[in-house]
Protein backbone atom coordinates (compact mmCIF):
# COMPACT_ATOMS: atom_id res chain seq x y z
CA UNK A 1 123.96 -20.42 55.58
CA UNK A 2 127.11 -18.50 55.08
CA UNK A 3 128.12 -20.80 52.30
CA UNK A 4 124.71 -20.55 50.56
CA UNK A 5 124.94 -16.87 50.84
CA UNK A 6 128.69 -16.83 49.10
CA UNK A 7 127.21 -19.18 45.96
CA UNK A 8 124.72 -16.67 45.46
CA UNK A 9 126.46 -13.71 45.47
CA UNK A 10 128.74 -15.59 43.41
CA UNK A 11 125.84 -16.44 40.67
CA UNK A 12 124.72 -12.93 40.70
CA UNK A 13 128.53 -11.65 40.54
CA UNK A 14 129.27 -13.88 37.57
CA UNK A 15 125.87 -12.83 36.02
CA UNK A 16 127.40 -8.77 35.36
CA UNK A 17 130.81 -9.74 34.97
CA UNK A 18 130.61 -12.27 32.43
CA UNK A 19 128.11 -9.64 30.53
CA UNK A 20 130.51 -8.13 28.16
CA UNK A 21 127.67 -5.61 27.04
CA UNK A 22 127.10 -5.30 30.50
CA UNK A 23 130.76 -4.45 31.68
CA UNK A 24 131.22 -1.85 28.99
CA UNK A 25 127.99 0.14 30.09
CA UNK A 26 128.40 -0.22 33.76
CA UNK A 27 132.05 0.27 34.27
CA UNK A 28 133.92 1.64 31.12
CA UNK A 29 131.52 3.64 29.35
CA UNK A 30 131.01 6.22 32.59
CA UNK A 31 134.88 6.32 33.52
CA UNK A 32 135.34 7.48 29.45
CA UNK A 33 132.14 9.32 29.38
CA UNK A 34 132.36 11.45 32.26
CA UNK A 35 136.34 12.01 31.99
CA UNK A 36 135.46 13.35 28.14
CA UNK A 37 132.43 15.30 29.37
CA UNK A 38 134.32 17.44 32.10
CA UNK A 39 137.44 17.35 29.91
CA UNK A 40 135.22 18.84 26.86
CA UNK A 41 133.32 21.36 29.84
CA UNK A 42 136.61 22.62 31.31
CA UNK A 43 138.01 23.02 27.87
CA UNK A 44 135.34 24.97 26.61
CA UNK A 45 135.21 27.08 29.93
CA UNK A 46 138.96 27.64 29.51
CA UNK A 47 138.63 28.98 25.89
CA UNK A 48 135.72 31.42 27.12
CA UNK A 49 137.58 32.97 29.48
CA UNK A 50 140.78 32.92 27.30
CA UNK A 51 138.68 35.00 24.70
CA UNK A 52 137.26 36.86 27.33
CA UNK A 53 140.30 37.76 28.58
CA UNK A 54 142.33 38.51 25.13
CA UNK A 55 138.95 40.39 23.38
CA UNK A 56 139.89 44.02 22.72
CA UNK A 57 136.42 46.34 23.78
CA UNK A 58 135.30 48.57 20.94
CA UNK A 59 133.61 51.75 22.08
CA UNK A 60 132.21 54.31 20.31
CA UNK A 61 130.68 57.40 21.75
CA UNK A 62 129.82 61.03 21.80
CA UNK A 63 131.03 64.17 23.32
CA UNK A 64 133.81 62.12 25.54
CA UNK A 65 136.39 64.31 27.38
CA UNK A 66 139.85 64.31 26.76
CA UNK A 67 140.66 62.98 30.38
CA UNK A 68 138.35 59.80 29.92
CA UNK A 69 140.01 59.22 26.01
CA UNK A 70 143.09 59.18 27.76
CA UNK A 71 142.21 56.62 30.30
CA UNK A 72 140.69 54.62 27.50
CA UNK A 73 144.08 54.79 25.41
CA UNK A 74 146.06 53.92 28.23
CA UNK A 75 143.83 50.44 28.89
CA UNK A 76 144.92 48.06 26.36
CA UNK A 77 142.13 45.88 26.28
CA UNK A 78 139.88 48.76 25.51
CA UNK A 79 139.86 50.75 21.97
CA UNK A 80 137.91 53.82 21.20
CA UNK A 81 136.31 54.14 17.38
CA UNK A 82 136.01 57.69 16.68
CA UNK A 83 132.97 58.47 14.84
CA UNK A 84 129.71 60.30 14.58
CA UNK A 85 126.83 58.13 16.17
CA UNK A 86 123.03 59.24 17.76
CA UNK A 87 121.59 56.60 20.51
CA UNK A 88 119.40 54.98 18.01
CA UNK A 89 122.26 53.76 15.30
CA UNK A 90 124.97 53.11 18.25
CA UNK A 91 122.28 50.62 19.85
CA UNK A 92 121.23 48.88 16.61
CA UNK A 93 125.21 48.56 15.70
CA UNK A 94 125.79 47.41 19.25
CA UNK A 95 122.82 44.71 18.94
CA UNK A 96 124.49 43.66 15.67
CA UNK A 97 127.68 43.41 17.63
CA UNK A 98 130.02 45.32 15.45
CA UNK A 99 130.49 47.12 18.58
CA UNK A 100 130.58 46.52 22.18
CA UNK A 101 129.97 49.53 24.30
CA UNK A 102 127.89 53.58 23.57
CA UNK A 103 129.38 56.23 25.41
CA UNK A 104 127.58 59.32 25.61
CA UNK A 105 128.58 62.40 27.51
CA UNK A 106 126.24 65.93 27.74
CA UNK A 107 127.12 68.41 25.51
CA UNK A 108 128.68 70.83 28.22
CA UNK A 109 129.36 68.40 30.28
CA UNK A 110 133.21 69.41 31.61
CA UNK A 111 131.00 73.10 32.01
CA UNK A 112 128.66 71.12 34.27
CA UNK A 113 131.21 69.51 35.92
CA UNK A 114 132.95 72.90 36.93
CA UNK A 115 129.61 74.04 37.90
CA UNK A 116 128.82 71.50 40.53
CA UNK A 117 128.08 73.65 43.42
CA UNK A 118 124.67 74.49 41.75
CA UNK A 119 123.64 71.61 42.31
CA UNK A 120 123.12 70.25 38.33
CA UNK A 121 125.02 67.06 37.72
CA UNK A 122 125.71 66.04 34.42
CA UNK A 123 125.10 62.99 32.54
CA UNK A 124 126.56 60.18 31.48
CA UNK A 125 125.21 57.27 29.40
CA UNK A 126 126.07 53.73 28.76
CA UNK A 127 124.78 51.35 26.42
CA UNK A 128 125.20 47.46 25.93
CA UNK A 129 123.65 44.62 24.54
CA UNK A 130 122.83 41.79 27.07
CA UNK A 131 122.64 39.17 25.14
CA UNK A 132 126.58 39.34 24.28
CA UNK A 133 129.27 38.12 27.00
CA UNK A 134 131.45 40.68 25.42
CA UNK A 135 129.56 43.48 25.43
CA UNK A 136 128.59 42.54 29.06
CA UNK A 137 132.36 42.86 30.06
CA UNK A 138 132.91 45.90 28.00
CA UNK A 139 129.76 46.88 30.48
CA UNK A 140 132.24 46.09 33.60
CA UNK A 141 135.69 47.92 32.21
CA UNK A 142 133.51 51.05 31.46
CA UNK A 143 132.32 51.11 34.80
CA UNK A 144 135.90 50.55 36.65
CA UNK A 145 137.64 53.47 34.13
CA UNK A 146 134.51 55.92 34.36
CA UNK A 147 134.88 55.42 38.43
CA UNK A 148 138.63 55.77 37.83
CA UNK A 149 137.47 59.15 36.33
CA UNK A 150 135.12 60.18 38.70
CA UNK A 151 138.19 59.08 41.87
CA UNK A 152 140.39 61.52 39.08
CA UNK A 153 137.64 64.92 39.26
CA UNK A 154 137.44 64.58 43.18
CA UNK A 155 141.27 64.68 43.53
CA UNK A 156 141.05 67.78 41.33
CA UNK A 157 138.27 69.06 43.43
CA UNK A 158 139.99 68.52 46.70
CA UNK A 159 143.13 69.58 45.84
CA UNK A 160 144.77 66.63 47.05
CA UNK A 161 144.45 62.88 46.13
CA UNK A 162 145.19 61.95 49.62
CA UNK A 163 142.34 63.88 51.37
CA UNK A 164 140.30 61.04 49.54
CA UNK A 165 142.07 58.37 51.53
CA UNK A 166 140.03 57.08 54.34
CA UNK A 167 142.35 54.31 55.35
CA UNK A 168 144.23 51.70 54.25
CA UNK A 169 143.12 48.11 54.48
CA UNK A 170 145.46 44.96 54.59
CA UNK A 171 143.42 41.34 54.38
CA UNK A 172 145.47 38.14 53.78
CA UNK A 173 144.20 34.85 54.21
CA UNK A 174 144.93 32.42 57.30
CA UNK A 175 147.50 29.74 57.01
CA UNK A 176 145.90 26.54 57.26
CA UNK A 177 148.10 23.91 59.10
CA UNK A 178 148.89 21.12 56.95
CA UNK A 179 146.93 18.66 58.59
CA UNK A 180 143.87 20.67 58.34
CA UNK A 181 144.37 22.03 54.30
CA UNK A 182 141.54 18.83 52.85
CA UNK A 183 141.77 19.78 49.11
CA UNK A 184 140.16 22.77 47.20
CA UNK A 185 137.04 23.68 48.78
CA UNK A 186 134.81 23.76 45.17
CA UNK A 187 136.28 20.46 45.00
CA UNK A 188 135.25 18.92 48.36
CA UNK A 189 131.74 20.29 47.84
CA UNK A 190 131.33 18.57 44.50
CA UNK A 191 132.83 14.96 45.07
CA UNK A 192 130.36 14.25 47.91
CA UNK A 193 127.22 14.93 45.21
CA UNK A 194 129.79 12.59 42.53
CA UNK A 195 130.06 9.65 44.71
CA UNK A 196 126.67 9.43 46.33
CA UNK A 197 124.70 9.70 42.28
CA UNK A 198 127.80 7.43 40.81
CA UNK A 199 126.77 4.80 43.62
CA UNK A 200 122.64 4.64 42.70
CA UNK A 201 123.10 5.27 39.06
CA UNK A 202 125.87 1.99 39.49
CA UNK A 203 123.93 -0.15 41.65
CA UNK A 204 120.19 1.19 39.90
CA UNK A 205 120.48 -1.00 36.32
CA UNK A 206 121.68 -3.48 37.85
CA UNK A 207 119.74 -4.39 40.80
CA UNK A 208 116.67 -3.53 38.64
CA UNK A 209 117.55 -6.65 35.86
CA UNK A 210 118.72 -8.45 39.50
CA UNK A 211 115.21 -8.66 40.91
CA UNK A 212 112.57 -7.05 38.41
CA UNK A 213 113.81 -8.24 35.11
CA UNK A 214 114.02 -11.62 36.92
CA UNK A 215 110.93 -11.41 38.29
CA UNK A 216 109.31 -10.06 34.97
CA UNK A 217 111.09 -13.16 32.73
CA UNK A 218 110.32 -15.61 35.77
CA UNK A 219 113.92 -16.78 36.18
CA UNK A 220 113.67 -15.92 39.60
CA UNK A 221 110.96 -18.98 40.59
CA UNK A 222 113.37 -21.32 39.75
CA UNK A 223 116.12 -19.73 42.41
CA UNK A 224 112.91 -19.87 45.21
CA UNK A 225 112.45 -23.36 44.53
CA UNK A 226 115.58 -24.54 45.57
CA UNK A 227 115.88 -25.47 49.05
CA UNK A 228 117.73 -22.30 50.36
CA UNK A 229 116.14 -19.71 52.59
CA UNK A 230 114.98 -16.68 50.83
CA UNK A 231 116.50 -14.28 53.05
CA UNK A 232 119.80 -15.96 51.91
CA UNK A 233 118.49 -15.47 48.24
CA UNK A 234 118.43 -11.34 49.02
CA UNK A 235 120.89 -10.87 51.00
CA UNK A 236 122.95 -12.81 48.08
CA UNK A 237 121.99 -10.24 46.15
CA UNK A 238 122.51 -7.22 48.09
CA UNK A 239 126.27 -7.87 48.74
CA UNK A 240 126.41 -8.80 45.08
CA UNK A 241 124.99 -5.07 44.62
CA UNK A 242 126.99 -3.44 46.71
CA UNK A 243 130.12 -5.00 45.00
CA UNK A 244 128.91 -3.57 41.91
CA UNK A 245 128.13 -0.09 42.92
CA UNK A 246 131.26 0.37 44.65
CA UNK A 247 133.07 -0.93 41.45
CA UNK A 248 131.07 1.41 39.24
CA UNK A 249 131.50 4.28 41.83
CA UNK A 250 135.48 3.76 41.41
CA UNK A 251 135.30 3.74 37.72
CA UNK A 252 132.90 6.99 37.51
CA UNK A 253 135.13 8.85 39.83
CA UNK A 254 138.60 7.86 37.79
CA UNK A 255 136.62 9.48 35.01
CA UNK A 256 136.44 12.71 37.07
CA UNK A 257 139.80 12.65 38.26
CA UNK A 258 141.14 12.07 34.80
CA UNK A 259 139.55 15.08 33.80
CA UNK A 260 141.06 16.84 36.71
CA UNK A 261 143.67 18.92 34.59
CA UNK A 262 141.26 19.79 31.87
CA UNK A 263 138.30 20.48 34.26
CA UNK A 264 139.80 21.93 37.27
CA UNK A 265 138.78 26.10 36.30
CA UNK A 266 134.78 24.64 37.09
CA UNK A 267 135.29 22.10 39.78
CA UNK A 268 137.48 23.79 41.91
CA UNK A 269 136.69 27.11 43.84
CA UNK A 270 140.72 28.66 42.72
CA UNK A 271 140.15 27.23 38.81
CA UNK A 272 143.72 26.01 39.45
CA UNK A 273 143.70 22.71 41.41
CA UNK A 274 146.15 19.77 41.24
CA UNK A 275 145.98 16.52 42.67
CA UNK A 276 149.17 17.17 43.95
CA UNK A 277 148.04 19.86 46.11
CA UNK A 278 145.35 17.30 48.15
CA UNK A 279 146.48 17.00 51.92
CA UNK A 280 144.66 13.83 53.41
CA UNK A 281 145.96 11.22 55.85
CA UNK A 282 145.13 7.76 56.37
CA UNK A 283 142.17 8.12 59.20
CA UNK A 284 140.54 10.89 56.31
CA UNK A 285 140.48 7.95 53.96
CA UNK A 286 139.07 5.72 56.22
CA UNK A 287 136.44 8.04 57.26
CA UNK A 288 135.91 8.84 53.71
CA UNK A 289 135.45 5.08 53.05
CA UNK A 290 132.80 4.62 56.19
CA UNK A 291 130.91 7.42 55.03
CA UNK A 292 130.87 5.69 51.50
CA UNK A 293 129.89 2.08 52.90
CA UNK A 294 127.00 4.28 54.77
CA UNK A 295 125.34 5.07 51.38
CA UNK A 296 126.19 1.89 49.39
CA UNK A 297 123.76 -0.23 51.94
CA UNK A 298 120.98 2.08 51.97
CA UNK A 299 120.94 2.61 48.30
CA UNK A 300 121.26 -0.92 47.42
CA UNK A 301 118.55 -2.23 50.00
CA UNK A 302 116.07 1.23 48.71
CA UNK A 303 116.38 -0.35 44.94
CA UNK A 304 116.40 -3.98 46.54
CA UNK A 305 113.00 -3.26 48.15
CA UNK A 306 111.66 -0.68 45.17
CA UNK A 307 112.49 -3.71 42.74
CA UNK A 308 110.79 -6.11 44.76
CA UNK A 309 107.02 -4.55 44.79
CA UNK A 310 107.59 -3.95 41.18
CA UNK A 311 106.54 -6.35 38.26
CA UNK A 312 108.56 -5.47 35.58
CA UNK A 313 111.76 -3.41 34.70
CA UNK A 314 109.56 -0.69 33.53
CA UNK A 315 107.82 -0.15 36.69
CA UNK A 316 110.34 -0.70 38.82
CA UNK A 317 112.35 2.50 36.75
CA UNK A 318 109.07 4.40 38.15
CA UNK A 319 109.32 3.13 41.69
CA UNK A 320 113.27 3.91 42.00
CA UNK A 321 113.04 7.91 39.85
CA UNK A 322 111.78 9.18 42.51
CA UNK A 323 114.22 7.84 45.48
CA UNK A 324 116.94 9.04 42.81
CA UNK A 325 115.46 12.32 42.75
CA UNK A 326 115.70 12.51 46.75
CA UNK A 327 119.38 11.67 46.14
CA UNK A 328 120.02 14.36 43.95
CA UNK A 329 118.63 16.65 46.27
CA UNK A 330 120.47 16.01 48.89
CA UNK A 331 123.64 16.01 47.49
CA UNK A 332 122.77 19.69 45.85
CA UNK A 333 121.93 21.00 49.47
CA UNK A 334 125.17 19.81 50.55
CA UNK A 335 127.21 21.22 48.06
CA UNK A 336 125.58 24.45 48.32
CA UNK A 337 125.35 24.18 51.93
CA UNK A 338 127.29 26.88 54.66
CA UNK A 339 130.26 25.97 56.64
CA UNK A 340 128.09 25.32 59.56
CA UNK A 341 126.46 21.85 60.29
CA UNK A 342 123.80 21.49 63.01
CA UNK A 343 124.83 18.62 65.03
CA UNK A 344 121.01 16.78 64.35
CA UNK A 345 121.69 16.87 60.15
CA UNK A 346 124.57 13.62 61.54
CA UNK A 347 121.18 11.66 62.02
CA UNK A 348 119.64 12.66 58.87
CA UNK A 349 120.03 9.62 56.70
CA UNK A 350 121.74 9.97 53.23
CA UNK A 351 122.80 13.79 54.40
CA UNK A 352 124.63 12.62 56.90
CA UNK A 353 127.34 11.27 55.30
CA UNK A 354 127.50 13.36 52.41
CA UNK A 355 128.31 15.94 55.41
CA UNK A 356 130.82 13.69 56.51
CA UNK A 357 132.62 13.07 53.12
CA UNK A 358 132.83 17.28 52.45
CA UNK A 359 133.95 17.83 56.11
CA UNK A 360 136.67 14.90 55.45
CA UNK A 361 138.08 16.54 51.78
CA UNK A 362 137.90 20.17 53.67
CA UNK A 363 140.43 18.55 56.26
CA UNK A 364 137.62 18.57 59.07
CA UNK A 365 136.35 15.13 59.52
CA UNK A 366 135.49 13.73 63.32
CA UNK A 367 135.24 10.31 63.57
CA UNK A 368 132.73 10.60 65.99
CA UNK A 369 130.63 12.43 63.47
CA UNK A 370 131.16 9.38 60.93
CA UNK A 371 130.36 6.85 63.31
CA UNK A 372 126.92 8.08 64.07
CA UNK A 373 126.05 8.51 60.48
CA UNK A 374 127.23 5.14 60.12
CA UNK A 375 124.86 3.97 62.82
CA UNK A 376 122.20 5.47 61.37
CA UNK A 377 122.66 4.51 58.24
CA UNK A 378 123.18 0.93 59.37
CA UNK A 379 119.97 0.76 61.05
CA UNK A 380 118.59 2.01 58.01
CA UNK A 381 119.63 -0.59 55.83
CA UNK A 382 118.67 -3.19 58.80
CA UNK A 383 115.68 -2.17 58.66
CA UNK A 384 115.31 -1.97 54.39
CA UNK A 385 116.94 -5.35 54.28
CA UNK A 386 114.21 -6.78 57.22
CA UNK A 387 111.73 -5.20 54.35
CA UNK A 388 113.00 -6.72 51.84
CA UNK A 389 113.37 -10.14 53.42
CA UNK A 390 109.69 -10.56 54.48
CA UNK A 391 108.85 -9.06 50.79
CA UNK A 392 110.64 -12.41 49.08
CA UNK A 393 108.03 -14.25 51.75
CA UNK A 394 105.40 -13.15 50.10
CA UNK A 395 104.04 -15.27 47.64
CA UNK A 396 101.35 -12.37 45.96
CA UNK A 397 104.33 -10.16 45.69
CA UNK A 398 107.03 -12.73 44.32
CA UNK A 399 104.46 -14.33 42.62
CA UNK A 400 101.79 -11.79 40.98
CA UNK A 401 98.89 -12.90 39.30
């Protein structure tokens, strides 16, 4: 039995790898793909905020007080255009974006301002268009140097910046131990996601053409004619699977590491991650690698069995959208998940080891955790592969009309 098992996952092996086509689209085309999308993403990000960052504001304005001029002049990445402007023209100039930010102050507003114990505050009005980043920021630096103003007339009020001062306030962040750092925590909630889509989207194609496409060009009667049992025949096929998903896994995820210096200001939570700043051990790895075998067997045995009731490649895509769907989603409600983990989501099948995975990379992992979301994700696949087993049996099913 073993040996029959071995010379079909052999067949099935030397079916994808001898596939040049089939190579290139499976393995090489995502590493390259996905290393030049989050290269070109990060790059792009980079330059945003780099122009963000370096773009002078240009205000314009009426009836502004010396005091808040002066605060403007002192902020380098702010500049003040003197000129004559009503609401109406500074909006439609602002909309055109020849300028970023209106500024309009009452007419006797510093008389209001001395005034205040009457009870008549003065106004102040902003204006900026939301449809450009840059006006948007100007939007944010206006409102830090007009509260810098307003800290400014208090003082002036009071007679005394101090009397202002509540307390003082002192955070700093807690030393990790090393043991316990994991890597950057935007990182470790993204890679879980990564792995568990680059695993289906590998193993998807592939096990499709495996058992639909042969089923829908009828190369797979010949294979049920020979004298091996058919539960051989699939479970020939599902190791042959997993080999491939695990391979295509490992060449989607060089792509994302390659892209690592390029597209670490989205991926990780400090925008400044290195590889050489990742602090896991040996046992993380191995967890890591449980957690991955986990969801390799139930995704390969979910396509093995979606394939099987289907008749073609083209229903069989139908059939397996959907389960890739319920992948998604559960790898987007871990990533945006809270630190906290209910003990029962270990027993949740699929979201149990993507737990497992972000708790390993955050320097948390329990093998005890792993181990039951390896049990339950081996009964799982027991239970899929039982499925898929009696499936080949039946003759309607291998055999449609």
């Amino acid at each position: 039995m073993f040996k029959s098992l071995m010379i079909i996952t052999k067949k099935e092996l030397r079916r994808v790898f001898t596939d040049k086509r089939l190579v290139i689209t499976s393995f090489i085309l995502p590493m390259l793909s996905i290393a030049l999308i989050y290269s070109m993403m990060g790059y792009m990000i980079q330059r945003s905020q780099d122009d963000m960052e370096s773009h002078v504001s240009r205000v314009i304005g009426s009836n502004i007080p010396i005091a808040v001029l002066n605060l403007m002049d002192a902020d380098d990445s702010i500049e003040f255009v003197p000129g004559a402007f009503d609401k109406t023209t500074a909006e439609k100039l602002i909309l055109d974006e020849t300028y970023d930010y209106y500024l309009y102050f009452d007419t006797e507003f510093e008389d209001k301002l001395m005034a205040f114990e009457s009870g008549q505050l003065p106004l102040i009005e902003g204006a900026y268009s939301p449809k450009n980043d840059q006006s948007i920021n100007a939007n944010y630096k206006m409102g830090a140097l007009l509260e810098n103003y307003r800290q400014t007339v208090l003082a002036e009020r009071i007679g005394d910046a101090s009397y202002l001062r509540v307390y003082d306030l002192v955070t700093s962040s807690i030393e990790i131990p090393q043991e316990n750092q994991g890597i950057d925590r935007g990182i470790a909630n993204l890679v879980p996601m990564l792995v568990s889509i680059f695993i289906f989207a590998g193993a998807m194609s592939i096990g499709m053409d495996s058992i639909a496409g042969e089923k829908e060009r009828g190369t797979i009667a010949t294979m049920l004619l020979t004298p091996v049992d058919r539960g051989v025949i699939i479970g020939g096929k599902v190791i042959s699977l997993s080999v491939v998903a695990l391979i295509s896994m490992t060449s989607s995820f060089i792509g994302v590491l390659i892209s690592i210096p390029f597209s670490a200001n989205f991926l990780s939570a400090s925008g400044a991650f290195e590889m050489s700043q990742m602090s896991l051990g040996g046992a993380d790895f191995l967890m890591f690698f449980i957690s991955m075998i986990g969801l390799v067997g139930m995704y390969v045995t979910i396509i093995s069995v979606l394939s099987m009731i289907a008749n073609s490649l083209k229903e069989a895509g139908a059939y397996i959208t959907p389960a890739y769907m319920v992948v998604m989603i559960a790898g987007f409600m871990n990533m945006f998940g809270t630190g906290s983990v209910n003990p029962m989501n270990y027993y949740i099948p699929i979201y149990n080891n993507l737990i497992n995975m972000q708790q390993v990379l955050l320097g948390d992992g329990n093998m005890g955790h792993v181990l039951i979301s390896f049990a339950t994700s081996a009964v799982v696949t027991i239970i899929l592969l039982g499925i898929s087993r009696n499936l080949m049996h039946k003759e309607k099913v291998m055999f449609p009309s």
